[in-house]
Protein backbone atom coordinates (compact mmCIF):
# COMPACT_ATOMS: atom_id res chain seq x y z
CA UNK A 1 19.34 -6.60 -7.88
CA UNK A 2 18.42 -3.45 -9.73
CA UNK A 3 15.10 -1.95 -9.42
CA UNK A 4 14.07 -0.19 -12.29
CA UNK A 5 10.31 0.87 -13.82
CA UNK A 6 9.88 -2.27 -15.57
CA UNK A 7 6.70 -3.77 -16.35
CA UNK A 8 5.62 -6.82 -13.68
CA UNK A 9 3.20 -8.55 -14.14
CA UNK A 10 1.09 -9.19 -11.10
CA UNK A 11 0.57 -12.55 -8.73
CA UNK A 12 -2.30 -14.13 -6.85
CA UNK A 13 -2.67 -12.09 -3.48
CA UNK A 14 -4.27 -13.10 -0.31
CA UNK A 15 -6.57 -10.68 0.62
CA UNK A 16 -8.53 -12.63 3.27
CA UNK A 17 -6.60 -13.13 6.45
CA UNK A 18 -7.01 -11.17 9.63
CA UNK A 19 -4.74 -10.77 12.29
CA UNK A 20 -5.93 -9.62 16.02
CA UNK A 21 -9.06 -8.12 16.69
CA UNK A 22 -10.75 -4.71 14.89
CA UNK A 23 -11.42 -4.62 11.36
CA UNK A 24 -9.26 -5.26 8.29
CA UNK A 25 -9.19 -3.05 5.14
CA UNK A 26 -8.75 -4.90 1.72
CA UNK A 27 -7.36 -3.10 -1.56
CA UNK A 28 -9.74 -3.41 -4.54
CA UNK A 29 -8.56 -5.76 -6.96
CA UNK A 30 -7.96 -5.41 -11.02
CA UNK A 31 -9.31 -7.59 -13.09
CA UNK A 32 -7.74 -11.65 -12.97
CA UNK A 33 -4.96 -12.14 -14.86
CA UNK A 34 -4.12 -8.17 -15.97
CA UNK A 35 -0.76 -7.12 -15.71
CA UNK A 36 -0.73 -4.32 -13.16
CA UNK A 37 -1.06 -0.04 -14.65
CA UNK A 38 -0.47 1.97 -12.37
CA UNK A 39 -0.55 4.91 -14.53
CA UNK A 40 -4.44 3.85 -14.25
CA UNK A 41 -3.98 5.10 -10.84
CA UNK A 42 -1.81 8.11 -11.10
CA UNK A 43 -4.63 10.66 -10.48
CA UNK A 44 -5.80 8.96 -7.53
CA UNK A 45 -1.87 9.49 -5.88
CA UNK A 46 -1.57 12.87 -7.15
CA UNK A 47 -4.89 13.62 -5.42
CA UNK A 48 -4.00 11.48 -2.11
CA UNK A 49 -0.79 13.08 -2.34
CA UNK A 50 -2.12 17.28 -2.81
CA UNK A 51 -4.42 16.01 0.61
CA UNK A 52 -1.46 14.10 2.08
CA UNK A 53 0.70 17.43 2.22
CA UNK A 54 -2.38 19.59 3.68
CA UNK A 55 -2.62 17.27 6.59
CA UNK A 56 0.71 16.91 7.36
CA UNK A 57 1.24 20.77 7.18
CA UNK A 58 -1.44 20.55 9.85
CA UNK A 59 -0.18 18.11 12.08
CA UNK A 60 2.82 19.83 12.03
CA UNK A 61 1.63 22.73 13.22
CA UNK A 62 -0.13 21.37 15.92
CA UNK A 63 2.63 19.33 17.19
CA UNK A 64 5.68 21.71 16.76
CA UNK A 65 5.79 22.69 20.63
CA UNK A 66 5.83 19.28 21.72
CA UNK A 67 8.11 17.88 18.80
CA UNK A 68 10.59 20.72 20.48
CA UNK A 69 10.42 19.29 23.69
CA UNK A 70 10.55 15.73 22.98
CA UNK A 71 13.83 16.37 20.79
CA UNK A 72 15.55 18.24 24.00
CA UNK A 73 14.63 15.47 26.34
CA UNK A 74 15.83 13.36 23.85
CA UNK A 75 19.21 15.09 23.21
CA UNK A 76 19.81 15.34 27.35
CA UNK A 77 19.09 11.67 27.93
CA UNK A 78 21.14 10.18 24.86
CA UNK A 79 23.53 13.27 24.69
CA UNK A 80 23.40 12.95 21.01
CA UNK A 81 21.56 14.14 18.03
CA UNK A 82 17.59 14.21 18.61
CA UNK A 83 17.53 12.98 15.20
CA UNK A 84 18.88 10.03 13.26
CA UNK A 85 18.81 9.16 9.35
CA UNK A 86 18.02 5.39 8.34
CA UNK A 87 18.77 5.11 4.56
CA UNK A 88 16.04 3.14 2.22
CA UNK A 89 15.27 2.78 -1.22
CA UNK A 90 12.84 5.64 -2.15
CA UNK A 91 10.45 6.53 -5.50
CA UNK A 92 11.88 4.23 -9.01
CA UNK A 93 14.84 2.97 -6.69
CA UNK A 94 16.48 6.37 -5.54
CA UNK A 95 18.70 6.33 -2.21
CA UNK A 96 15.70 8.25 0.32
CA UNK A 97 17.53 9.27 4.10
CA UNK A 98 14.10 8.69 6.35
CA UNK A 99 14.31 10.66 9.71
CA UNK A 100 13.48 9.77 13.01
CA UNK A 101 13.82 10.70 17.00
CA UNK A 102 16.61 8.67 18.22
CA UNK A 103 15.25 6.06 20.50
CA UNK A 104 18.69 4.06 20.36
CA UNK A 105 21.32 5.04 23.10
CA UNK A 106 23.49 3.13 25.57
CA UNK A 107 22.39 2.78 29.00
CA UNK A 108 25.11 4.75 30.64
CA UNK A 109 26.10 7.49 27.64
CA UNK A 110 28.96 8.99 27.73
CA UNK A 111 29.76 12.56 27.94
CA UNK A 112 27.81 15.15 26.12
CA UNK A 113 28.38 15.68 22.51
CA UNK A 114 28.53 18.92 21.17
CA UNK A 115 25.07 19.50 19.50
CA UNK A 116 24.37 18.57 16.33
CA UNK A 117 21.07 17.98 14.88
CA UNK A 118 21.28 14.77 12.83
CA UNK A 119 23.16 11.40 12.38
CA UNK A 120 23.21 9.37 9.61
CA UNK A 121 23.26 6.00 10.39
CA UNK A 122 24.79 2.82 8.92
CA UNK A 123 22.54 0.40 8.28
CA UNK A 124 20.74 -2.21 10.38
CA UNK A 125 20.78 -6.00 10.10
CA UNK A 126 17.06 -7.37 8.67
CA UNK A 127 15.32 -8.97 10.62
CA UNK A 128 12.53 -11.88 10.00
CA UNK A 129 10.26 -9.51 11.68
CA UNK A 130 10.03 -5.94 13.38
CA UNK A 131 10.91 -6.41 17.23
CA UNK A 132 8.13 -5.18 19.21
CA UNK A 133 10.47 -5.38 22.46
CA UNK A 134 13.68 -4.38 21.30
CA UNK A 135 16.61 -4.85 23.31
CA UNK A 136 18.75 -2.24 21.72
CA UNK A 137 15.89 0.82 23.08
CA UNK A 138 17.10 1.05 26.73
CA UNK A 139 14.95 4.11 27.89
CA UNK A 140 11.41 4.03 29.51
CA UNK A 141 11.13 7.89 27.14
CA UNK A 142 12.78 5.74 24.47
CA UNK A 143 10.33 2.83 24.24
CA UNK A 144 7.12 5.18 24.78
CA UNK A 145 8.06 7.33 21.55
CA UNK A 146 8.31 4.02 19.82
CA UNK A 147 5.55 2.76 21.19
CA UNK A 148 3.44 5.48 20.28
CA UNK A 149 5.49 6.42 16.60
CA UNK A 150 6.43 9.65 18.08
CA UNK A 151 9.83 8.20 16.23
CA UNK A 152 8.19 8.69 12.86
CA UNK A 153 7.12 12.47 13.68
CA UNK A 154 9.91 14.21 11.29
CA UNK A 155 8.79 12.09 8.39
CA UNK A 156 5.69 14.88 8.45
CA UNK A 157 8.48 17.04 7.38
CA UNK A 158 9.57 14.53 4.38
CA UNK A 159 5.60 14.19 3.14
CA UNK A 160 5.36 18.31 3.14
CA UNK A 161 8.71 18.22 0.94
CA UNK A 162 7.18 15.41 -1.48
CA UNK A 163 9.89 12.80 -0.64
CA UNK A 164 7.15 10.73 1.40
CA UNK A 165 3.94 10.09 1.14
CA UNK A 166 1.15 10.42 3.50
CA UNK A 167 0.02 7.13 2.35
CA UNK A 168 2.19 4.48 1.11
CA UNK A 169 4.27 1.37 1.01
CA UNK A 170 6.85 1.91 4.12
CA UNK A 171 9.86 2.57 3.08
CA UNK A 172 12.22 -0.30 3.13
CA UNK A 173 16.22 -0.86 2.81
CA UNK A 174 18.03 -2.83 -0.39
CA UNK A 175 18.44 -5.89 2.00
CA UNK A 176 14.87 -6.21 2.33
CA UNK A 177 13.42 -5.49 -1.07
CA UNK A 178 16.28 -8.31 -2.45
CA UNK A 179 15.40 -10.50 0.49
CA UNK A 180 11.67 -10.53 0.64
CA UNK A 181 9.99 -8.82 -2.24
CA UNK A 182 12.33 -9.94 -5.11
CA UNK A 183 10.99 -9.33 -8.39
CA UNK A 184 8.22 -7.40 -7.26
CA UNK A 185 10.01 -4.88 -5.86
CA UNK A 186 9.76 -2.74 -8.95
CA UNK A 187 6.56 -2.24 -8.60
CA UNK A 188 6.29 -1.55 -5.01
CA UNK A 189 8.95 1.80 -5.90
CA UNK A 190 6.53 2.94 -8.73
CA UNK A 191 4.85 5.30 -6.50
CA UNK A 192 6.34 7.24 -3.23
CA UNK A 193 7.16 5.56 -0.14
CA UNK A 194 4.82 6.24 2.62
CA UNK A 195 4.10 7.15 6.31
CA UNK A 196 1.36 4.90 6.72
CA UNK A 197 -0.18 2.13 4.81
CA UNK A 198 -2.39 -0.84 5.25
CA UNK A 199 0.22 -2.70 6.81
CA UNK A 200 -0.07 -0.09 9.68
CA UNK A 201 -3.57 -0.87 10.53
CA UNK A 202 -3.96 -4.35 9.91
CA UNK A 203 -1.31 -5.73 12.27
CA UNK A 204 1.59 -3.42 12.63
CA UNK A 205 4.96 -5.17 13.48
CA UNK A 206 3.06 -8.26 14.23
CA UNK A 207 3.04 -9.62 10.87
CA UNK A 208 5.76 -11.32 9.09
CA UNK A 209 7.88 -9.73 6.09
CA UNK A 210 5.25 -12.09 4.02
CA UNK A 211 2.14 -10.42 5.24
CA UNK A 212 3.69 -7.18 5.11
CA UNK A 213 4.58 -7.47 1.43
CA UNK A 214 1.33 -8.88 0.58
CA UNK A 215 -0.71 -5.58 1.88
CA UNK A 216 1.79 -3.45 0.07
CA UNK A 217 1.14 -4.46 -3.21
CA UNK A 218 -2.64 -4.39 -2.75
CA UNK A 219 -2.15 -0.79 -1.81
CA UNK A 220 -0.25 -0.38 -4.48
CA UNK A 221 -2.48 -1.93 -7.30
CA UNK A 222 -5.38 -0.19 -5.39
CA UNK A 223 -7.25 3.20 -7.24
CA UNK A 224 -9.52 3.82 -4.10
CA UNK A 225 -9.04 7.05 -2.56
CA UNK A 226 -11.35 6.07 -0.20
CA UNK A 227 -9.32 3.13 0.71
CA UNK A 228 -6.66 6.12 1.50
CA UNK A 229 -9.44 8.26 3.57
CA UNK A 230 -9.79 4.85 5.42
CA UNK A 231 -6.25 4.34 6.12
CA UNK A 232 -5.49 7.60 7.81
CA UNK A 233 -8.71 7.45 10.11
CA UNK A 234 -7.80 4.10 10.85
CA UNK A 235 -4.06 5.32 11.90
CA UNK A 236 -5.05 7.64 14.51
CA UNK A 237 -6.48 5.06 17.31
CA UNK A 238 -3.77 2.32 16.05
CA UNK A 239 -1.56 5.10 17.01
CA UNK A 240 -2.94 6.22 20.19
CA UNK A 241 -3.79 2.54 21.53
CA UNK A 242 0.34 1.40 20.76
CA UNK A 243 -0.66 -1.72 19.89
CA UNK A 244 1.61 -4.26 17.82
CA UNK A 245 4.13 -1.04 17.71
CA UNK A 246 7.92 -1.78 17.15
């Protein structure tokens, strides 16, 4: 299937279910029955994205000692690259390498690599849902930085360089966009993939591929900014509290 900026028009959404306890965020919604403009919206992202890029430039700095330390425990326990490259489908359908901290290893590695900085890794098998226990992460360090998306720290990098942004649709492979979002899918890559999104905070990897599409398109049809403001204060203590994390 080829995604392409096509115009699509928009279907009924759910925006009333909850899943586990705290509060849930809902998108605004256009009028019934309009197709979906998102150049309607395109301020709104440019703004979200110019305040997106200031707080990532800040969390970087604040985080660069311990990023460096993570990434050499990392590199001694898996002796491999501290960081891998998953490849998804990025901004109007454009191949987008998202980086993590490898969490993947085998439980007795072999002998040390010679250093190198970055893998790019074939991709993964889709699943019905994200794993919250998965068997594949073998290392106590492993499954904290998971659990806590310490993973997901060199995607700050990718929102300061505009390929991400801070708030967004996740990014998601071919298999999945054919698989679960279909048709729709062109709409979803009308505007930058992102770090977190309402998905994040309304259930994390306890929600099917369903749910998960559902709360992506109301963030995408949204034109709150406030909406955004909410998102990111809303990340934090998901963050910190590892809840639902996979």
């Amino acid at each position: 299937m080829v995604y392409n900026d096509r115009t699509v028009t928009r279907p009924a959404v759910n925006n009333d279910y909850q899943l586990g306890q705290g509060p849930v965020i809902h998108a605004d919604e256009t009028l019934p029955g309009r197709p979906t403009q998102l150049g309607d919206a395109k301020f709104i992202w440019m703004l979200a994205g110019i305040c997106g890029r200031a707080v990532a430039f800040a969390l970087m700095l604040l985080g660069f000692p311990c990023f460096l330390a993570i990434s050499l425990i990392t590199f001694i326990l898996s002796r491999d690259s501290p960081l891998v490259a998953h490849e998804r489908i990025g901004l109007h359908g454009k191949p987008l390498w998202v980086l993590k901290l490898r969490t993947m290893w085998p439980r007795h590695p072999g002998p040390t690599r010679a250093f190198k900085l970055l893998t790019y890794l074939p991709p993964d098998p889709v699943p019905e849902r994200k794993l919250m226990y998965d068997p594949r992460i073998t290392s106590a360090f492993a499954a904290f930085c998971r659990r806590y998306s310490i993973d997901e720290w060199p995607q700050l990098w990718q929102v300061l360089k505009g390929e991400l942004a801070l708030v967004g649709p996740r990014p998601l492979t071919l298999k999945e966009l054919e698989r679960y979002y279909g048709p729709l899918g062109a709409e979803i890559l009308r505007v930058k993939p992102g770090l977190t999104g309402l998905w994040q905070v309304n259930g994390r990897s306890g929600l099917s591929y369903g749910q998960r599409r559902e709360l992506d398109l109301q963030l995408v049809r949204s034109k709150s900014l406030l909406l955004r403001v909410k998102i990111v204060a809303l990340t934090l203590p998901r963050v910190l509290t590892g809840k639902n994390a996979g």
